[in-house]
C-alpha atoms as a PDB file:
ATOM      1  CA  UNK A   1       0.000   0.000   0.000  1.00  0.00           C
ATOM      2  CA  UNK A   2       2.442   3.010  -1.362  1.00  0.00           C
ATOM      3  CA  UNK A   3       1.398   6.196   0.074  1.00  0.00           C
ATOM      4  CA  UNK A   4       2.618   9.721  -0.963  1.00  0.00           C
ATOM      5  CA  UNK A   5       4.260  11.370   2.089  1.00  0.00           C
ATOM      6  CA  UNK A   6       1.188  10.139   4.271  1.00  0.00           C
ATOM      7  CA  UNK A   7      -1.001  12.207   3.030  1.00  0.00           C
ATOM      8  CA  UNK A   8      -2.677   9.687   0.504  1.00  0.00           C
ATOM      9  CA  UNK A   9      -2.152   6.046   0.164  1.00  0.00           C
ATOM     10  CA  UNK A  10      -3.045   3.582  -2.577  1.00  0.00           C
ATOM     11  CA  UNK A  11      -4.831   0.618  -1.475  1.00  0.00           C
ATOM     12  CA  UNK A  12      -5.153  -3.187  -3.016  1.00  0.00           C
ATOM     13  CA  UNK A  13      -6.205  -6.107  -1.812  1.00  0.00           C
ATOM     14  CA  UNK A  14      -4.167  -9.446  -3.535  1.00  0.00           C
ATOM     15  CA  UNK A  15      -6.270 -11.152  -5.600  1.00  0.00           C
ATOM     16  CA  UNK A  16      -9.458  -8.852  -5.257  1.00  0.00           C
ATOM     17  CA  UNK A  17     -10.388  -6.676  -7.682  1.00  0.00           C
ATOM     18  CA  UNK A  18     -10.796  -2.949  -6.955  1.00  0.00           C
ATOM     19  CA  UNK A  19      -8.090  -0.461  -6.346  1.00  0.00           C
ATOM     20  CA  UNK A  20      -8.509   2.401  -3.754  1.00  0.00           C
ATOM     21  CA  UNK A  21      -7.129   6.042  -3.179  1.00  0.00           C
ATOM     22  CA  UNK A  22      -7.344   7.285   0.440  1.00  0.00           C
ATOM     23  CA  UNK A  23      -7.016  10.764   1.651  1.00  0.00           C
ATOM     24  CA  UNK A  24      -5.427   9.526   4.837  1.00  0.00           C
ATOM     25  CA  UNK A  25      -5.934  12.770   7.380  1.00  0.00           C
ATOM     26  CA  UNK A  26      -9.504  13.016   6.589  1.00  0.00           C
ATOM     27  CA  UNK A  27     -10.212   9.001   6.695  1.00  0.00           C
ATOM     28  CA  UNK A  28     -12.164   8.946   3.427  1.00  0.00           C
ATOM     29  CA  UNK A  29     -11.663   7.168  -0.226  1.00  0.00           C
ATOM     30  CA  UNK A  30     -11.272   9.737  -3.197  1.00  0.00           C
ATOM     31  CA  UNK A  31     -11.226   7.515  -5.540  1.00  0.00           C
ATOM     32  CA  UNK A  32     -11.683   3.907  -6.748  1.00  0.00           C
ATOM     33  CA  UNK A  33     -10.955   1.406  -9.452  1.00  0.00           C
ATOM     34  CA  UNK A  34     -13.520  -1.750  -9.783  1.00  0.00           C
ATOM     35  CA  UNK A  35     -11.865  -3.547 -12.468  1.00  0.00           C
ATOM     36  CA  UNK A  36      -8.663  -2.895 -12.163  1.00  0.00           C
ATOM     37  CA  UNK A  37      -5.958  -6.237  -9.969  1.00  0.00           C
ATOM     38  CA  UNK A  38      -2.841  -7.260  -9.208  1.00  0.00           C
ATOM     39  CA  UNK A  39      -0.101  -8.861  -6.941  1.00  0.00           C
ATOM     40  CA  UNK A  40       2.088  -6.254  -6.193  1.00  0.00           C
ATOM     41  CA  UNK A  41       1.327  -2.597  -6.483  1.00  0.00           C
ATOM     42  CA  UNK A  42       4.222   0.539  -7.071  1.00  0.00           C
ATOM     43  CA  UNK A  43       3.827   4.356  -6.923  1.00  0.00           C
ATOM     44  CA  UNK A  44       5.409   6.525  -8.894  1.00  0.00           C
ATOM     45  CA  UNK A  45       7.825   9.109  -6.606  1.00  0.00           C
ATOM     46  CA  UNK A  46       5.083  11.875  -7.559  1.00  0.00           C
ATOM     47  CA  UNK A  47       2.577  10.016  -6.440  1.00  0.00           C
ATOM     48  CA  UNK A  48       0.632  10.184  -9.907  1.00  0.00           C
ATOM     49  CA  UNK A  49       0.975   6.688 -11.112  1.00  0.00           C
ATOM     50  CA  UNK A  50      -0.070   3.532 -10.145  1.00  0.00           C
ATOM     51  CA  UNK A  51       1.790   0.309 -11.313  1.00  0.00           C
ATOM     52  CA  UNK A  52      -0.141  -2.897 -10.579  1.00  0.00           C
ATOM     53  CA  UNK A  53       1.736  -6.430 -11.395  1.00  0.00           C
ATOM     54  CA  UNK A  54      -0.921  -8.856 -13.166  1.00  0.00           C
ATOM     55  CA  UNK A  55       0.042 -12.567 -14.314  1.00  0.00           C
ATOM     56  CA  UNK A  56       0.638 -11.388 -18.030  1.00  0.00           C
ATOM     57  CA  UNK A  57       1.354  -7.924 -17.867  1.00  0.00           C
ATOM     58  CA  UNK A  58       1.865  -4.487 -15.868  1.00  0.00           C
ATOM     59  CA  UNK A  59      -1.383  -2.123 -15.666  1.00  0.00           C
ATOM     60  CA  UNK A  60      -0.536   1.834 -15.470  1.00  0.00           C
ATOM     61  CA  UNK A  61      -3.188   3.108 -13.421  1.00  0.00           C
ATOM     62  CA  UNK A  62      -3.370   7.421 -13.666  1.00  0.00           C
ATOM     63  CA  UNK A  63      -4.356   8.408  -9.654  1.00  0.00           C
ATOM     64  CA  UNK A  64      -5.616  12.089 -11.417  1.00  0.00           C
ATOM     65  CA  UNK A  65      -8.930   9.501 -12.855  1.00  0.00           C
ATOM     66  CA  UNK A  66      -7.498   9.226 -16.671  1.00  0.00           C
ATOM     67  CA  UNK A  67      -8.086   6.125 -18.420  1.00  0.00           C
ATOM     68  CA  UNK A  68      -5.598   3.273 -17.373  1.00  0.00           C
ATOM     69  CA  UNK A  69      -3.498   0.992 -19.666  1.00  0.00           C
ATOM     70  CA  UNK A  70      -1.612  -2.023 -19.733  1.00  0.00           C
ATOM     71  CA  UNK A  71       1.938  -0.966 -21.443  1.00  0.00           C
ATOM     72  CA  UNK A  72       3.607  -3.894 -20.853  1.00  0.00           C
ATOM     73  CA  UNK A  73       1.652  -7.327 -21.802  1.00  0.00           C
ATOM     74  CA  UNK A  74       4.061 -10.561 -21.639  1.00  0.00           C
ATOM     75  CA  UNK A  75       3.982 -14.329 -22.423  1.00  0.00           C
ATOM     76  CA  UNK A  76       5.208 -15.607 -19.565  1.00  0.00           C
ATOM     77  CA  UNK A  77       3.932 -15.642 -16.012  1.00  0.00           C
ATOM     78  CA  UNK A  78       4.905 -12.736 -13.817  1.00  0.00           C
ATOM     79  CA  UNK A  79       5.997 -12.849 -10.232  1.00  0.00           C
ATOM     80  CA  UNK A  80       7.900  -9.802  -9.144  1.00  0.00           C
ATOM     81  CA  UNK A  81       7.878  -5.951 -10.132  1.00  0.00           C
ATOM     82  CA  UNK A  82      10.193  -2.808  -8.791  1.00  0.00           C
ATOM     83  CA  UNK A  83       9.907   0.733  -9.908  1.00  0.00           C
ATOM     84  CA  UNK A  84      13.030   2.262  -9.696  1.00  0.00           C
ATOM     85  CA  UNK A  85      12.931   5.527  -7.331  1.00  0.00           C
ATOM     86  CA  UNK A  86      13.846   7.982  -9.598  1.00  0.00           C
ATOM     87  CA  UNK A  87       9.983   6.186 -11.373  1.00  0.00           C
ATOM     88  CA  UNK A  88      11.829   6.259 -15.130  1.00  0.00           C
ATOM     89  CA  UNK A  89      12.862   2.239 -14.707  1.00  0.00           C
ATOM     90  CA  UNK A  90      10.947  -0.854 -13.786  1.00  0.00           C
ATOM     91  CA  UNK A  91      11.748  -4.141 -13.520  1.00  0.00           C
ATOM     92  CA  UNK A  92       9.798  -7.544 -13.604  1.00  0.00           C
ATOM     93  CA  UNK A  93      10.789 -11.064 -12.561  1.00  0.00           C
ATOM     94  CA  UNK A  94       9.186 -13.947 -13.913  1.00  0.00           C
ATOM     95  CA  UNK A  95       8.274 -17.721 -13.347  1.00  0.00           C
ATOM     96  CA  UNK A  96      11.080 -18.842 -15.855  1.00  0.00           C
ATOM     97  CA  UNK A  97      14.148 -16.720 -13.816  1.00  0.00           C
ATOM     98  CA  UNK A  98      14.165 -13.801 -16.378  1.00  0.00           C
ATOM     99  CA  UNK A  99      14.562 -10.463 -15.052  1.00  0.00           C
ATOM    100  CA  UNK A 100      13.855  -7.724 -17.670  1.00  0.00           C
ATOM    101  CA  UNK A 101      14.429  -3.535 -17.185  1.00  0.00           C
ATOM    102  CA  UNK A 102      12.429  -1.521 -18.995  1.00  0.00           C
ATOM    103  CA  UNK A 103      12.331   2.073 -19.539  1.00  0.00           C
ATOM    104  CA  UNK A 104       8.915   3.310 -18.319  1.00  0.00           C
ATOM    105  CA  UNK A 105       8.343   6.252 -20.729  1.00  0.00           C
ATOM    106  CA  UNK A 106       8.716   4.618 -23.935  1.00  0.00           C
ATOM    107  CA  UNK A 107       8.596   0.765 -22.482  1.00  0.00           C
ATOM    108  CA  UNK A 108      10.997  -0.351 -24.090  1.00  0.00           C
ATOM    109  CA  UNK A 109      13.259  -3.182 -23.018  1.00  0.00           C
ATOM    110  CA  UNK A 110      16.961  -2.125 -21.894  1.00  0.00           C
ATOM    111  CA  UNK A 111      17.953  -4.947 -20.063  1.00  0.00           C
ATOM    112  CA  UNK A 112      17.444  -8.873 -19.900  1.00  0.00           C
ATOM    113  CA  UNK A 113      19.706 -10.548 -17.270  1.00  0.00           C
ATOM    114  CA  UNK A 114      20.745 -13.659 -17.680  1.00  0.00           C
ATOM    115  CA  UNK A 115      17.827 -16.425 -16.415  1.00  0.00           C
ATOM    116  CA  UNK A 116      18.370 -17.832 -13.242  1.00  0.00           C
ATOM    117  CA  UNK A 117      16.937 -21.649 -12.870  1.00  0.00           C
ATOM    118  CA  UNK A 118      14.207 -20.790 -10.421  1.00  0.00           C
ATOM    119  CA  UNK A 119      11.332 -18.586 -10.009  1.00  0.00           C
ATOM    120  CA  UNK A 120      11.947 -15.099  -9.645  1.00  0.00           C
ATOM    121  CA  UNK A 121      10.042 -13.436  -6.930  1.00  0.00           C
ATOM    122  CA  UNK A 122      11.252 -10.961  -5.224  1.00  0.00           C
ATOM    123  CA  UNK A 123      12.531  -7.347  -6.502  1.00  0.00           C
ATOM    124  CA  UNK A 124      13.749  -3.944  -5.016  1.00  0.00           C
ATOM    125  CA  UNK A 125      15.947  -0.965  -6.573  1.00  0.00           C
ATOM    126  CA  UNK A 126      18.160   0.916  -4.259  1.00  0.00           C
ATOM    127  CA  UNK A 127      18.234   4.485  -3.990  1.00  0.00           C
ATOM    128  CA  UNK A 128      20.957   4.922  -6.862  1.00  0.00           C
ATOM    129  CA  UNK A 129      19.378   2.298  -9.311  1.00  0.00           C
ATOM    130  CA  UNK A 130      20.631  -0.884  -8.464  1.00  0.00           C
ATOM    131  CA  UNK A 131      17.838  -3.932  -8.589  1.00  0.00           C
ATOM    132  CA  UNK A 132      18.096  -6.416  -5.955  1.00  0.00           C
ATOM    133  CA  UNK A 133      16.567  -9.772  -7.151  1.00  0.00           C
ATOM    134  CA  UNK A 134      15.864 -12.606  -4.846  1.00  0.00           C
ATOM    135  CA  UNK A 135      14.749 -16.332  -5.822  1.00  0.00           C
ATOM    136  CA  UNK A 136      14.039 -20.026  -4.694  1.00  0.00           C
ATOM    137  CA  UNK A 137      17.430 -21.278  -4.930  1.00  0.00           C
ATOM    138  CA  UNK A 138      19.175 -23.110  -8.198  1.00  0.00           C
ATOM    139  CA  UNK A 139      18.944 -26.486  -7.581  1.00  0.00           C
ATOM    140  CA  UNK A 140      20.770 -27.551 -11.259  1.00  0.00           C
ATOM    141  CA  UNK A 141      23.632 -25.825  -9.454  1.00  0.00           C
ATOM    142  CA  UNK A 142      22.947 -27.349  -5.819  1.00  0.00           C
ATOM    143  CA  UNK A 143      22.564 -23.531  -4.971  1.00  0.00           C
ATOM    144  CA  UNK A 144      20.023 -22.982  -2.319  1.00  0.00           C
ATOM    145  CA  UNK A 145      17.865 -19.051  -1.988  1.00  0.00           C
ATOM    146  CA  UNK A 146      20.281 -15.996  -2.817  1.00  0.00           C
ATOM    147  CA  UNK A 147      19.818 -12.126  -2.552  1.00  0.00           C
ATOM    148  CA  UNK A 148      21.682 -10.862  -5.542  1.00  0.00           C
ATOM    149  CA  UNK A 149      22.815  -7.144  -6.425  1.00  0.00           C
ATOM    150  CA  UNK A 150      22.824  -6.299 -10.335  1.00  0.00           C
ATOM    151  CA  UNK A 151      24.062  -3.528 -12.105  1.00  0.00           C
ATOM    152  CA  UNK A 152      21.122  -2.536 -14.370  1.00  0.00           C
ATOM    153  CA  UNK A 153      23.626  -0.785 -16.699  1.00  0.00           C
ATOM    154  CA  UNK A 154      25.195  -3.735 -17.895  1.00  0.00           C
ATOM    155  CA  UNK A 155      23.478  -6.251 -15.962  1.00  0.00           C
ATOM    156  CA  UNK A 156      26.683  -7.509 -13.981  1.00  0.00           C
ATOM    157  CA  UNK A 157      26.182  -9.331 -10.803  1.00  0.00           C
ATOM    158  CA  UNK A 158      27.588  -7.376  -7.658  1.00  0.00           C
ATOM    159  CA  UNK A 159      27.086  -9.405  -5.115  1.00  0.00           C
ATOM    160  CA  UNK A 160      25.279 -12.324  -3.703  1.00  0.00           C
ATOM    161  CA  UNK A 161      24.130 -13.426  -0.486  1.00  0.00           C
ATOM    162  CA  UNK A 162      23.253 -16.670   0.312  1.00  0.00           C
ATOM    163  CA  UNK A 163      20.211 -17.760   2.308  1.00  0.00           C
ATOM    164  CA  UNK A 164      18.630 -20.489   4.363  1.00  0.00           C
ATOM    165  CA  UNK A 165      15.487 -20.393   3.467  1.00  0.00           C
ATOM    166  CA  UNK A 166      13.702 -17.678   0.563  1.00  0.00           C
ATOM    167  CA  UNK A 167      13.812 -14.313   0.993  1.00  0.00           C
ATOM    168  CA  UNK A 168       9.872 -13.017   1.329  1.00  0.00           C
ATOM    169  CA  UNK A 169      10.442  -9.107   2.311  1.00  0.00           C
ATOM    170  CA  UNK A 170      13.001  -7.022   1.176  1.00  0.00           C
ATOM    171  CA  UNK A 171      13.795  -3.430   1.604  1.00  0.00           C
ATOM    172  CA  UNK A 172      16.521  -0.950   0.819  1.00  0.00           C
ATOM    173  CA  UNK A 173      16.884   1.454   3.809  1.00  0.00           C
ATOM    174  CA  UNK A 174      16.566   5.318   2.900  1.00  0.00           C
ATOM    175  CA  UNK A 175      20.349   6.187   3.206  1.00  0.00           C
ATOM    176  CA  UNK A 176      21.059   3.702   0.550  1.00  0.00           C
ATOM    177  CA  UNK A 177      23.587   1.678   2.557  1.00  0.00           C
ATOM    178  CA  UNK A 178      21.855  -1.452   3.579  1.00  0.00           C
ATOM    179  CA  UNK A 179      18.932  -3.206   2.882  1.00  0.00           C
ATOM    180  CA  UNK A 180      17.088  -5.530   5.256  1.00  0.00           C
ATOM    181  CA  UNK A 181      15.545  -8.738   4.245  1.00  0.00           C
ATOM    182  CA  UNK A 182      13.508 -10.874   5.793  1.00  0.00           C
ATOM    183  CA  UNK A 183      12.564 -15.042   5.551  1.00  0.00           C
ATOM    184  CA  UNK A 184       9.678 -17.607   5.478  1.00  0.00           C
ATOM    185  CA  UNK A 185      11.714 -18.774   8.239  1.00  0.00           C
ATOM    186  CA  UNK A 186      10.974 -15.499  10.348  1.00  0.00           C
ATOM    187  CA  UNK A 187      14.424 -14.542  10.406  1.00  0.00           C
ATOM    188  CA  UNK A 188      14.775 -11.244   9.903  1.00  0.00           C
ATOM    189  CA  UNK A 189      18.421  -9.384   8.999  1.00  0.00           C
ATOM    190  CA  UNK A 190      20.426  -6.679   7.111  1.00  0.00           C
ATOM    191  CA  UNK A 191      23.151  -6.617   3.973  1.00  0.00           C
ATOM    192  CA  UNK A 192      25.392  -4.453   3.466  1.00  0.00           C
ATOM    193  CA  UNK A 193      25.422  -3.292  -0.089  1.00  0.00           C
ATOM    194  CA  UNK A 194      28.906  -2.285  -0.720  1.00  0.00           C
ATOM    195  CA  UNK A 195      29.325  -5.471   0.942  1.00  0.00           C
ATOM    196  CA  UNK A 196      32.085  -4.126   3.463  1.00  0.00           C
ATOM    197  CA  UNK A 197      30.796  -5.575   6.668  1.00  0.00           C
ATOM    198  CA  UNK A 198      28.698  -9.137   7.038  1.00  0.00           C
ATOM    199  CA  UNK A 199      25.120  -9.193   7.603  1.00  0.00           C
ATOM    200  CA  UNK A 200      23.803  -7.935  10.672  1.00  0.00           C
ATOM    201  CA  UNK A 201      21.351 -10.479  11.802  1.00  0.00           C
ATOM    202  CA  UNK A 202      18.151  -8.797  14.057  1.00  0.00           C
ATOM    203  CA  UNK A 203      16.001 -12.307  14.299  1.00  0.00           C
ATOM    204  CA  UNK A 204      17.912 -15.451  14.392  1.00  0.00           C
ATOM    205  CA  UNK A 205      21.675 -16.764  14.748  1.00  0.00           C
ATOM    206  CA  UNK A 206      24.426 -17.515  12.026  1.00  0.00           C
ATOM    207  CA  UNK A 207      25.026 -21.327  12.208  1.00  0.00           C
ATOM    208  CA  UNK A 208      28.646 -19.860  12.202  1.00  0.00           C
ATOM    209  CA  UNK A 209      30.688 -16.566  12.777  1.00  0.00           C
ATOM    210  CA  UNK A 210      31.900 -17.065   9.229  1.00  0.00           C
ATOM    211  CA  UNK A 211      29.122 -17.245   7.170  1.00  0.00           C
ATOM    212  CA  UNK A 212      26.223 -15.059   5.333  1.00  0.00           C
ATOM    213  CA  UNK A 213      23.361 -17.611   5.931  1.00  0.00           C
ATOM    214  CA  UNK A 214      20.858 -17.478   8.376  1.00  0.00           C
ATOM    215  CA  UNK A 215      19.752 -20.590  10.736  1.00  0.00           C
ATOM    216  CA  UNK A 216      17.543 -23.045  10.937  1.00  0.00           C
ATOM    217  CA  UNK A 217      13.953 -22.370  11.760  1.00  0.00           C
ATOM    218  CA  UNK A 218      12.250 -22.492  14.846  1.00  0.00           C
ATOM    219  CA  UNK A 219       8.882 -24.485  15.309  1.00  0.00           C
ATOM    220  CA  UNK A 220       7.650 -20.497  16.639  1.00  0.00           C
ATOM    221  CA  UNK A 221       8.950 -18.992  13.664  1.00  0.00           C
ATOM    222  CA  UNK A 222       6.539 -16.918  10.862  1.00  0.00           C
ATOM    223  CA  UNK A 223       7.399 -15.695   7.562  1.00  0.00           C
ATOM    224  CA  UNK A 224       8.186 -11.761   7.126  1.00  0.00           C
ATOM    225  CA  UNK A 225       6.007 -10.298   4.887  1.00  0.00           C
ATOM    226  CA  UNK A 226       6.590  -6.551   4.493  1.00  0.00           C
ATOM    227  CA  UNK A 227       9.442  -4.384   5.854  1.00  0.00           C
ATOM    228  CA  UNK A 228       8.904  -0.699   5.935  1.00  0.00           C
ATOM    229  CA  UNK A 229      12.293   2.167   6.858  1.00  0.00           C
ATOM    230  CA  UNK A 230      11.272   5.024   8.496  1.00  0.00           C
ATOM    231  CA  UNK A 231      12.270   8.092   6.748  1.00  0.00           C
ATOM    232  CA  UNK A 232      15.343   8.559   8.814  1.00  0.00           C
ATOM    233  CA  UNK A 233      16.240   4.945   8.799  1.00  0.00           C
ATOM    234  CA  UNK A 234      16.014   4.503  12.203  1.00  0.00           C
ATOM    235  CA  UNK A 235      12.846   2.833  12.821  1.00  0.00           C
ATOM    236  CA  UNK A 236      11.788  -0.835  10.598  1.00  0.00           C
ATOM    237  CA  UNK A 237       8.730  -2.270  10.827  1.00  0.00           C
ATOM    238  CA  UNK A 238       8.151  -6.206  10.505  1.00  0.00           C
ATOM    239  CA  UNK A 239       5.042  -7.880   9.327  1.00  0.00           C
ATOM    240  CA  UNK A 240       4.605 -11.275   9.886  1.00  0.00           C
ATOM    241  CA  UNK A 241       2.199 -14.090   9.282  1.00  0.00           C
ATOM    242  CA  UNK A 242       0.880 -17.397   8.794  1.00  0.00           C
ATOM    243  CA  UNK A 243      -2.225 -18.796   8.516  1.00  0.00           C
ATOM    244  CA  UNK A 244      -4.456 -16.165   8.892  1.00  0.00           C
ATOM    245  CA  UNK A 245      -2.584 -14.254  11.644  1.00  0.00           C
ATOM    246  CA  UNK A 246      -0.492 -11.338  11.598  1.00  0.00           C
ATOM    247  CA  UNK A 247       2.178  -9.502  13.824  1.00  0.00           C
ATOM    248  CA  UNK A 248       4.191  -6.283  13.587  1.00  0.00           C
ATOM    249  CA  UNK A 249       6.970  -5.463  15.626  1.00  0.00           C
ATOM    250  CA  UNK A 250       9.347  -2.640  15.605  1.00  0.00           C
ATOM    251  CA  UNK A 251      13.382  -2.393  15.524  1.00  0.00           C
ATOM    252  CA  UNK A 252      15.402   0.543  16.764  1.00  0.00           C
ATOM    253  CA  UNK A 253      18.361   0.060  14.535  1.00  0.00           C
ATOM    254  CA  UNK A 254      20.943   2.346  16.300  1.00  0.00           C
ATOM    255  CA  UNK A 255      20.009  -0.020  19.347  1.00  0.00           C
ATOM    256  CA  UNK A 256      19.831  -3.078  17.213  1.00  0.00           C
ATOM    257  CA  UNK A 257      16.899  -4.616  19.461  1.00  0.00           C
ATOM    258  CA  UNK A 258      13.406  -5.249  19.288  1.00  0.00           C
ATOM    259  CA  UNK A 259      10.844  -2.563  20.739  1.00  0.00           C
ATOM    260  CA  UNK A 260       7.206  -3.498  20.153  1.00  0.00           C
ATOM    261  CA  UNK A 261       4.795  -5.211  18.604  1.00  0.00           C
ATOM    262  CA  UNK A 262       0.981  -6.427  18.440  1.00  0.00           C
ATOM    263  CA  UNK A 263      -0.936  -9.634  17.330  1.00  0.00           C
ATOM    264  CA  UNK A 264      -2.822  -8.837  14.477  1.00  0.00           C
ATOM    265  CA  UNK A 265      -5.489 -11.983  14.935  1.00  0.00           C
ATOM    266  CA  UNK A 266      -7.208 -12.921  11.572  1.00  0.00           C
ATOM    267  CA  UNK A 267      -5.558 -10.379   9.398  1.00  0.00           C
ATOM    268  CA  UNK A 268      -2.238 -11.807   7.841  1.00  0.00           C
ATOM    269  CA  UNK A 269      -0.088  -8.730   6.602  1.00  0.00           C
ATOM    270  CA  UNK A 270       1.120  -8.418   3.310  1.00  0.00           C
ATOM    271  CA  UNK A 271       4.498  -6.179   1.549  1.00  0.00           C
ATOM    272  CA  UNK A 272       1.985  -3.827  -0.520  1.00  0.00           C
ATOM    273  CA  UNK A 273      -0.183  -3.624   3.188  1.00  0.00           C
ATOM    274  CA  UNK A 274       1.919  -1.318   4.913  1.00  0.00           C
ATOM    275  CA  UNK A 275       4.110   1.616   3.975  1.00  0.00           C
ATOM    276  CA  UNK A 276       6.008   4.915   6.137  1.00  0.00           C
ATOM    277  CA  UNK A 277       4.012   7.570   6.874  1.00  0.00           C
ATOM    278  CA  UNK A 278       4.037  11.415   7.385  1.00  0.00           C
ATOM    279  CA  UNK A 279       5.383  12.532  11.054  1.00  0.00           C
ATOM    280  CA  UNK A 280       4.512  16.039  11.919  1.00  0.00           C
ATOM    281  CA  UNK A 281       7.000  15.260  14.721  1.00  0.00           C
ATOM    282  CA  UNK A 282       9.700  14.147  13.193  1.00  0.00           C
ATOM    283  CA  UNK A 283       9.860  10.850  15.094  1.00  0.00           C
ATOM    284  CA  UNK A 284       9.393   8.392  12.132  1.00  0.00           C
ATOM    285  CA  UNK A 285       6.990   6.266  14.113  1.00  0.00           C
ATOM    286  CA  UNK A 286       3.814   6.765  11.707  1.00  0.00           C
ATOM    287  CA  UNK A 287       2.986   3.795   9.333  1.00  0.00           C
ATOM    288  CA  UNK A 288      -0.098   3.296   6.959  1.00  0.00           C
ATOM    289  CA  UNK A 289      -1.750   0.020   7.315  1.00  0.00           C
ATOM    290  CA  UNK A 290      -4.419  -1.782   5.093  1.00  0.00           C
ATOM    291  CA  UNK A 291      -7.311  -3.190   7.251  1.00  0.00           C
ATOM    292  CA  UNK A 292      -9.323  -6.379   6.333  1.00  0.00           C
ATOM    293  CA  UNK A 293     -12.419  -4.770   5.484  1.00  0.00           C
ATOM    294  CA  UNK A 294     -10.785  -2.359   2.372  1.00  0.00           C
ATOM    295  CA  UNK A 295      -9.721   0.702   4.648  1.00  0.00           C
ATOM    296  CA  UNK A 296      -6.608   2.539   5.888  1.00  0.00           C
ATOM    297  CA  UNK A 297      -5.346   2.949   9.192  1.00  0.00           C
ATOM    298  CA  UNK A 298      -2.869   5.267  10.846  1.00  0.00           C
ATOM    299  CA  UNK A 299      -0.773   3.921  13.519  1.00  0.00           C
ATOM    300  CA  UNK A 300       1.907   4.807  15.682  1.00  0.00           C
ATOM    301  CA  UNK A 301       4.608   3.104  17.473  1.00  0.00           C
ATOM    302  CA  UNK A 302       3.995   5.116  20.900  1.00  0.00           C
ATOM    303  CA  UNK A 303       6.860   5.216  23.668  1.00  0.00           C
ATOM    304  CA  UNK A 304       5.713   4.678  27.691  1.00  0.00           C
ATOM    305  CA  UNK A 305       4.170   7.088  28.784  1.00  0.00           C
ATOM    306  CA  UNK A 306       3.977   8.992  25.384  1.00  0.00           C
ATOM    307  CA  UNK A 307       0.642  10.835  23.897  1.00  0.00           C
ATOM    308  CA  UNK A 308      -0.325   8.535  20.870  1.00  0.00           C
ATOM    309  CA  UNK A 309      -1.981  12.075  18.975  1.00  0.00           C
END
C-alpha cells in the first residue's frame, strides 16, 4: 500500500479486484478502481501513477482519474515488479528466472539478465538504481535461496548473499547503505550493499561466525512479509504471518533490538499492506496500514508514557 508522504495512500487487496485512493488525514476514499488487480502494487515518486503487477502484464493506473493501460503485456507468467525511485525504470521477474528492465516512458526493453533456474520473486531498486533480485534457490547448481545485487547498466552481478530459506520481504533502507531482508523462516536481517561488513542479523543466529546464511527455523517462527524504513532509517517495521494471523513489531536500529509489537489476529499482513508515513513530529513512528475490510489505518509506534496524537 504506497502512500505519498502520508497524506494519501493507494490501497489493493491481492487477488481482489478494486483499487482504492485514500485521503489519509480526513479518513475517506477519493477515488476507486472496480476492475482494475494485481499482486504487487508501485507508486510513482510523484505520487501520480499507479503500477499494478498482473500474471501477463503491468497495468498503469493514472491516480488524477485518466483512463488506465496495460503498457507492458508478456507471455510468460509474472511474479515480481520494482519501480526504480527515480519512477523512469521498472523491472519484472518472472516464473522462468528472467529479469527484464524496462524504460517506463517509452517501455521499451533495456535490459534482460541472464535467467536464473528458479522462479523469480522478489525485486527492489536501491536508492541509486541498483535492482536487488531474490529467488528459490538453483537447484541444477545445488545452490540454495540468494539475494543478488545487479548492475542494471550492464546487468553484472555485484554481489550475492546466500540464504537459508527464501527471501519473502526485502527493503533498501533510505540512506542507501543497507537493505534488510527478511525469511519464510521469520528470520529477519540486514546486507550491506557495498558489501564491506557481514550481515547484521536482528532475528535469528548464524550457524557460524563465518558465514552469510541465516539458521535453521524455529517451530515459533513466521514468515516476514513486508518491511517498511522510516524516513530517517532509524525505525523498521516487521510484518509477519501465517495462517491467517499477523504480527508487527518494531526495531530501533541504532540499538539493534526489538521494541514493540501487536498480534494482528485474523488479518495476515502483506508487503503492498503497509508503507512509512508522514510525522509532523519528526519521530518516524507513523505507518499506513491496510485493514481487512478495504480501509486505511494510521498507527503509531507510541513510547511509555507517550501521547499517541
Amino acid at each position: 500500500m504506497p502512500g505519498t508522504g502520508g497524506r494519501q495512500a493507494v490501497l489493493m487487496r491481492r487477488g481482489v479486484p478494486g483499487l482504492t485512493l485514500w485521503d489519509v488525514e480526513q479518513g475517506a476514499p477519493l477515488r476507486r478502481w472496480e476492475e482494475v488487480a494485481g499482486a504487487r502494487l508501485s507508486l510513482s515518486p510523484d505520487g501520480a501513477l499507479a503500477y499494478l503487477l498482473a500474471s501477463n502484464g503491468v497495468v498503469r493506473v493514472p491516480l488524477d482519474g485518466a483512463p488506465w493501460s496495460v503498457p507492458l503485456l508478456t507471455t510468460g507468467g509474472l511474479r515480481a515488479m520494482a519501480l526504480a525511485p527515480d519512477g523512469r525504470t521498472l523491472a519484472t521477474g518472472d516464473s522462468l528466472g528472467v529479469v527484464r528492465v524496462f524504460e517506463v516512458d517509452a517501455w521499451v526493453e533495456r535490459l534482460a539478465l541472464a535467467p536464473l533456474t528458479t522462479p523469480v520473486h522478489l525485486l527492489a531498486f536501491t536508492r541509486d538504481g541498483r535492482l536487488l533480485v531474490g529467488n528459490y534457490g538453483q537447484l541444477e547448481e545445488n545452490r540454495g535461496p540468494m539475494v543478488r545485487l545487479v548492475d542494471t547498466t550492464t546487468g553484472a552481478p555485484l554481489r550475492e548473499w546466500p540464504l537459508v530459506g527464501s527471501a519473502t520481504a526485502i527493503s533498501p533502507a533510505p540512506d542507501g547503505r543497507v537493505v534488510a531482508v527478511g525469511t519464510g523462516l521469520g528470520r529477519l536481517f540486514l546486507l550491506d550493499l557495498e558489501g564491506e561488513r557481514p550481515p547484521r542479523v536482528l532475528r535469528g543466529e548464524r550457524r557460524r561466525e563465518d558465514q552469510a546464511s541465516i539458521a535453521e527455523p524455529r517451530a515459533s517462527d513466521q514468515e516476514l512479509n513486508g518491511l517498511v524504513f522510516s524516513p530517517d532509517g532509524r525505525w523498521l517495521t516487521a510484518a509477519s504471518g501465517l495462517n491467517g494471523m499477523g504480527e508487527l513489531t518494531l526495531w530501533d536500529l541504532e540499538a539493534g533490538r526489538e521494541v514493540g509489537g501487536r498480534a494482528l489476529v485474523g488479518r495476515p499482513v502483506e508487503a503492498h499492506d503497509l508503507d512509512a508515513a508522514d510525522d509532523p513530529r519528526g519521530l518516524g513512528r507513523r505507518l499506513l496500514l491496510a485493514a481487512g475490510a478495504g480501509e486505511v489505518e494510521l498507527w503509531l509506534w507510541a513510547e511509555e508514557g507517550e501521547d499517541p496524537r
